[in-house]
Structure formats: C-alpha cells, structure tokens
C-alpha atoms as a PDB file:
ATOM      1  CA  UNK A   1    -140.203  81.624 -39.414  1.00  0.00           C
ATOM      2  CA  UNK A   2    -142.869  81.963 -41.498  1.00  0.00           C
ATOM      3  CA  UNK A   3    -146.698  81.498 -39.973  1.00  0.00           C
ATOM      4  CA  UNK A   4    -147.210  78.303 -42.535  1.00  0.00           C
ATOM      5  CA  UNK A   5    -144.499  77.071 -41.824  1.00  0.00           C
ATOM      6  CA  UNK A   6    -145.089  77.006 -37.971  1.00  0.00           C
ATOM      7  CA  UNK A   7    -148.322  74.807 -38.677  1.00  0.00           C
ATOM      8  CA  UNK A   8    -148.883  71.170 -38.674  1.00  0.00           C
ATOM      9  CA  UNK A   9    -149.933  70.913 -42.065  1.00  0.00           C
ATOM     10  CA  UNK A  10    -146.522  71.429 -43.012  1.00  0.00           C
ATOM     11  CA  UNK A  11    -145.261  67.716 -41.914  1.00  0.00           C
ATOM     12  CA  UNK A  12    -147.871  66.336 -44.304  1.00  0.00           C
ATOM     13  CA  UNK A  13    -146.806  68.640 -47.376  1.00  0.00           C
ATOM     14  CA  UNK A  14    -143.469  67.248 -46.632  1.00  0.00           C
ATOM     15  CA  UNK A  15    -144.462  63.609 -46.765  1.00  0.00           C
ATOM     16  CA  UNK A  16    -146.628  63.971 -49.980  1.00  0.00           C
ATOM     17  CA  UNK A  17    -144.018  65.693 -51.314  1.00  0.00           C
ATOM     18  CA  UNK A  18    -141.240  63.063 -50.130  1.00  0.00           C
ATOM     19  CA  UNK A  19    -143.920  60.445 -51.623  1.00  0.00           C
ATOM     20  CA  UNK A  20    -143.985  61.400 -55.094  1.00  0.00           C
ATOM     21  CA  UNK A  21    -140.271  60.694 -55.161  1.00  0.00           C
ATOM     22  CA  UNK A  22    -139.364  57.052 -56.579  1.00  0.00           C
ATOM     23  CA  UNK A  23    -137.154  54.441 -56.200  1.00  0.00           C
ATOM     24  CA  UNK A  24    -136.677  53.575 -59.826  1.00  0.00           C
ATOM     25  CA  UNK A  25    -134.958  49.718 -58.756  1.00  0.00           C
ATOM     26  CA  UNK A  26    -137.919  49.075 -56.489  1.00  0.00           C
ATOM     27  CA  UNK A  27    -140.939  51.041 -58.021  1.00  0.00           C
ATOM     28  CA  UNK A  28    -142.388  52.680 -54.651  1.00  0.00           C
ATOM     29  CA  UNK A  29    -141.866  55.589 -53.162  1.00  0.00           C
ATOM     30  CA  UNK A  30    -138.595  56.690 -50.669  1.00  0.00           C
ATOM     31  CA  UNK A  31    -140.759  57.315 -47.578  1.00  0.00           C
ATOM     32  CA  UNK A  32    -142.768  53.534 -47.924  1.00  0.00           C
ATOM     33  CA  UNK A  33    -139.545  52.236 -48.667  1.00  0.00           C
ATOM     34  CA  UNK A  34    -138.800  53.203 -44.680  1.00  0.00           C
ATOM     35  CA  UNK A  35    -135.481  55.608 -46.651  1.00  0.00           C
ATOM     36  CA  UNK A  36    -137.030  58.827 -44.730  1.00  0.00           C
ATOM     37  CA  UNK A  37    -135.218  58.735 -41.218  1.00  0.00           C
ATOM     38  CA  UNK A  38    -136.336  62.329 -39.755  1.00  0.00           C
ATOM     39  CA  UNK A  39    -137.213  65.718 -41.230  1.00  0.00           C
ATOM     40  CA  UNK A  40    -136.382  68.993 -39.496  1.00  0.00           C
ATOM     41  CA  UNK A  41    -137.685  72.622 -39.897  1.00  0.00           C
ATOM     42  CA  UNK A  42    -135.136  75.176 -38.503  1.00  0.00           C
ATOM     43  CA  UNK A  43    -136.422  78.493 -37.239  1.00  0.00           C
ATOM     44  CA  UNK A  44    -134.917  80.119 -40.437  1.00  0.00           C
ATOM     45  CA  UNK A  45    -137.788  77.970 -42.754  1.00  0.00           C
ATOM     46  CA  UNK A  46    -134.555  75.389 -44.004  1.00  0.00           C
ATOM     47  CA  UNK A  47    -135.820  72.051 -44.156  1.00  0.00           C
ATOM     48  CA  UNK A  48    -133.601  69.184 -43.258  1.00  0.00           C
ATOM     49  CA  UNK A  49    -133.980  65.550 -44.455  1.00  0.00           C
ATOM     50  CA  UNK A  50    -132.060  62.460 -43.305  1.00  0.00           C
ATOM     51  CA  UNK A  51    -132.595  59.718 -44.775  1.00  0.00           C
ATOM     52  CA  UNK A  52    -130.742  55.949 -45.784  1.00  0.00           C
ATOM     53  CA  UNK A  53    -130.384  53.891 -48.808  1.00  0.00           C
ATOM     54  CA  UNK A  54    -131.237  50.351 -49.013  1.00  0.00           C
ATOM     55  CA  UNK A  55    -127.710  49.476 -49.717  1.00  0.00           C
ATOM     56  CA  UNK A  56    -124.328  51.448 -48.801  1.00  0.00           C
ATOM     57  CA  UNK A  57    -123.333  50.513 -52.456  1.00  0.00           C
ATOM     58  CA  UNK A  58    -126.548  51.999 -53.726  1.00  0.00           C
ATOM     59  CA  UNK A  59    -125.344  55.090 -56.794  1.00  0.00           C
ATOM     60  CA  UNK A  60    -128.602  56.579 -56.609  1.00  0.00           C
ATOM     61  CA  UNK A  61    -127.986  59.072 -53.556  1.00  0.00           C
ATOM     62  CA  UNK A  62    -127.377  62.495 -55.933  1.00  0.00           C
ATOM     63  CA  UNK A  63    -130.396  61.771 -57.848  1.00  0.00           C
ATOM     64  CA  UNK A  64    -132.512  61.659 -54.684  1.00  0.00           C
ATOM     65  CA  UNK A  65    -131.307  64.472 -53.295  1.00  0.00           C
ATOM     66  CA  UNK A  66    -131.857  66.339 -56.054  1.00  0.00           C
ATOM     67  CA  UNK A  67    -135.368  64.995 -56.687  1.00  0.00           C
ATOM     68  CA  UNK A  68    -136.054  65.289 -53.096  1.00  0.00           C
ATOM     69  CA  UNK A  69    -135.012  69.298 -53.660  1.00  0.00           C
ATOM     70  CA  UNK A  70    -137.179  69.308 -56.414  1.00  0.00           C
ATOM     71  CA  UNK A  71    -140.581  68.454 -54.669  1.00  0.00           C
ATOM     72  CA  UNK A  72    -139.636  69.829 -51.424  1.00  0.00           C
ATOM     73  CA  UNK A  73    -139.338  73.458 -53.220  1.00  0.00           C
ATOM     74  CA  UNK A  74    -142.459  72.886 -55.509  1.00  0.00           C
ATOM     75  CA  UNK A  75    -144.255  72.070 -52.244  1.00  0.00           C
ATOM     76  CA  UNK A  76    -143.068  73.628 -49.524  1.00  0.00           C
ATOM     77  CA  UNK A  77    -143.833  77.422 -49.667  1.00  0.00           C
ATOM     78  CA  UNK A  78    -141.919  79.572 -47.559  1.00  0.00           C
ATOM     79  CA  UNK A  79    -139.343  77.466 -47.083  1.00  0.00           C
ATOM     80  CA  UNK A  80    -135.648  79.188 -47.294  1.00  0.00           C
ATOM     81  CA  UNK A  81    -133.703  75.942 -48.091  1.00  0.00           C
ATOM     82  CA  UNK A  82    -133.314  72.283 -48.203  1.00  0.00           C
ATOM     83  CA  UNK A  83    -130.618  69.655 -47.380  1.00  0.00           C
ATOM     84  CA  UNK A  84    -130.510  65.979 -47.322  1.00  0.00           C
ATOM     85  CA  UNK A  85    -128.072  63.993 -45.233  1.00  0.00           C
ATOM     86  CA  UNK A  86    -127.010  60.610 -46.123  1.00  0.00           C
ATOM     87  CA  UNK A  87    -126.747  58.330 -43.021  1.00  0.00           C
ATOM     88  CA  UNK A  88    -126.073  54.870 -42.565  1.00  0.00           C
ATOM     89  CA  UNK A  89    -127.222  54.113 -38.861  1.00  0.00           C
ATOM     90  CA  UNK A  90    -129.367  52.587 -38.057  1.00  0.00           C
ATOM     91  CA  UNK A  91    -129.048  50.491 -41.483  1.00  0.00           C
ATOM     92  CA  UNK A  92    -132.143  49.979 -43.289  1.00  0.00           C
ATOM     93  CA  UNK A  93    -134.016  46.999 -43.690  1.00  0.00           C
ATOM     94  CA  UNK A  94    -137.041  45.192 -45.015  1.00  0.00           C
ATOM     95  CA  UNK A  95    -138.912  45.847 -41.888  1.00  0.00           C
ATOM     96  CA  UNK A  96    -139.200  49.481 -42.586  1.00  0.00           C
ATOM     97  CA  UNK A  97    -141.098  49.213 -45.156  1.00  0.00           C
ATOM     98  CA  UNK A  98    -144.661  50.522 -44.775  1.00  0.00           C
ATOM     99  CA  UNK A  99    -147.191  47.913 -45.079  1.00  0.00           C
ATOM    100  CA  UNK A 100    -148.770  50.236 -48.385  1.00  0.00           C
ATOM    101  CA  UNK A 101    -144.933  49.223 -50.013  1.00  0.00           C
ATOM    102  CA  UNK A 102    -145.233  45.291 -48.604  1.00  0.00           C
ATOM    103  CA  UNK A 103    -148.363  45.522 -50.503  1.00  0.00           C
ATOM    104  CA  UNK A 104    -146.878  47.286 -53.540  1.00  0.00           C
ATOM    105  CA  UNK A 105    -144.428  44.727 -53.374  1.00  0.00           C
ATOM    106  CA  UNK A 106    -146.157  41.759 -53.055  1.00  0.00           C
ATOM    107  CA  UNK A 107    -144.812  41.209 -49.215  1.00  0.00           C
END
C-alpha cells in the first residue's frame, strides 16, 4: 500500500469526496443523508464503499455508484480501485441523518 494511503488523512479525503455527491430527490449530500454505511481500504489501495438507499425501490443506485467512482478517483490518489456495495441491513432511516442534513432539511 501506498504511504498516503496508510495515513489518516485519507478517511477525510474520502468523506469530502463522498460529500460532494448528491441526492438529487433530497438536495443534500449521500454521507448527511446517513447512505454511507462503512468504507474500507484494502492493503492493495482498493477502496470499498457500502452504503444504503433511502428506499429499496429507490432507481438511483447506478448513478451513485458511478458518481461515487467519480470523486473517489479525482480524490483519492494512489488508490488502485473502487467498489460500492448496495446493502439493505440495517435499513435506513430518518435518524441517520446528520444533524447538518436535519438542518438542510428543515428537521
């Protein structure tokens, strides 16, 4: 693995980047919307995201994955890939949101 990406700094390059992504329903980002569940580094510099959707019916999971892709590779330097897993335990739900989204949303 690469030296940066043995560092703590990396976590928070991953959340800005994970912040500038979107939910285009809701208006605020996927990691105040609580949609983040984990992120994972392997020794090989691949970066794994699982995450949720607010709703099982939801159609935007490709376009967050590839958005997530996006910003993670912009970001991220030395990293050697990315995947995002859709899960759907435990289910999300209003309390996950940060309170920065309750505020955005008026909560």
């Amino acid at each position: 693995m690469t030296e940066l990406l043995s560092t703590p700094i990396v976590e928070e390059l991953i959340t800005a980047a994970l912040s500038e992504v979107i939910d285009p329903e809701l208006g605020i980002n996927i990691v105040d919307l609580g949609l983040i569940y984990s992120t994972e580094i392997t020794e090989e510099g691949r970066l794994k995201i699982v995450m949720t959707l607010t709703t099982p019916g939801c159609p935007l999971h490709a376009s967050f994955a590839q958005e997530i892709e996006r910003v993670l590779w912009r970001s991220v330097p030395g990293i050697t890939g990315v995947s995002v897993e859709l899960v759907w335990d435990p289910p999300w739900n209003s309390l996950m949101i940060s309170p920065k989204g309750r505020a955005q949303l008026g909560l």
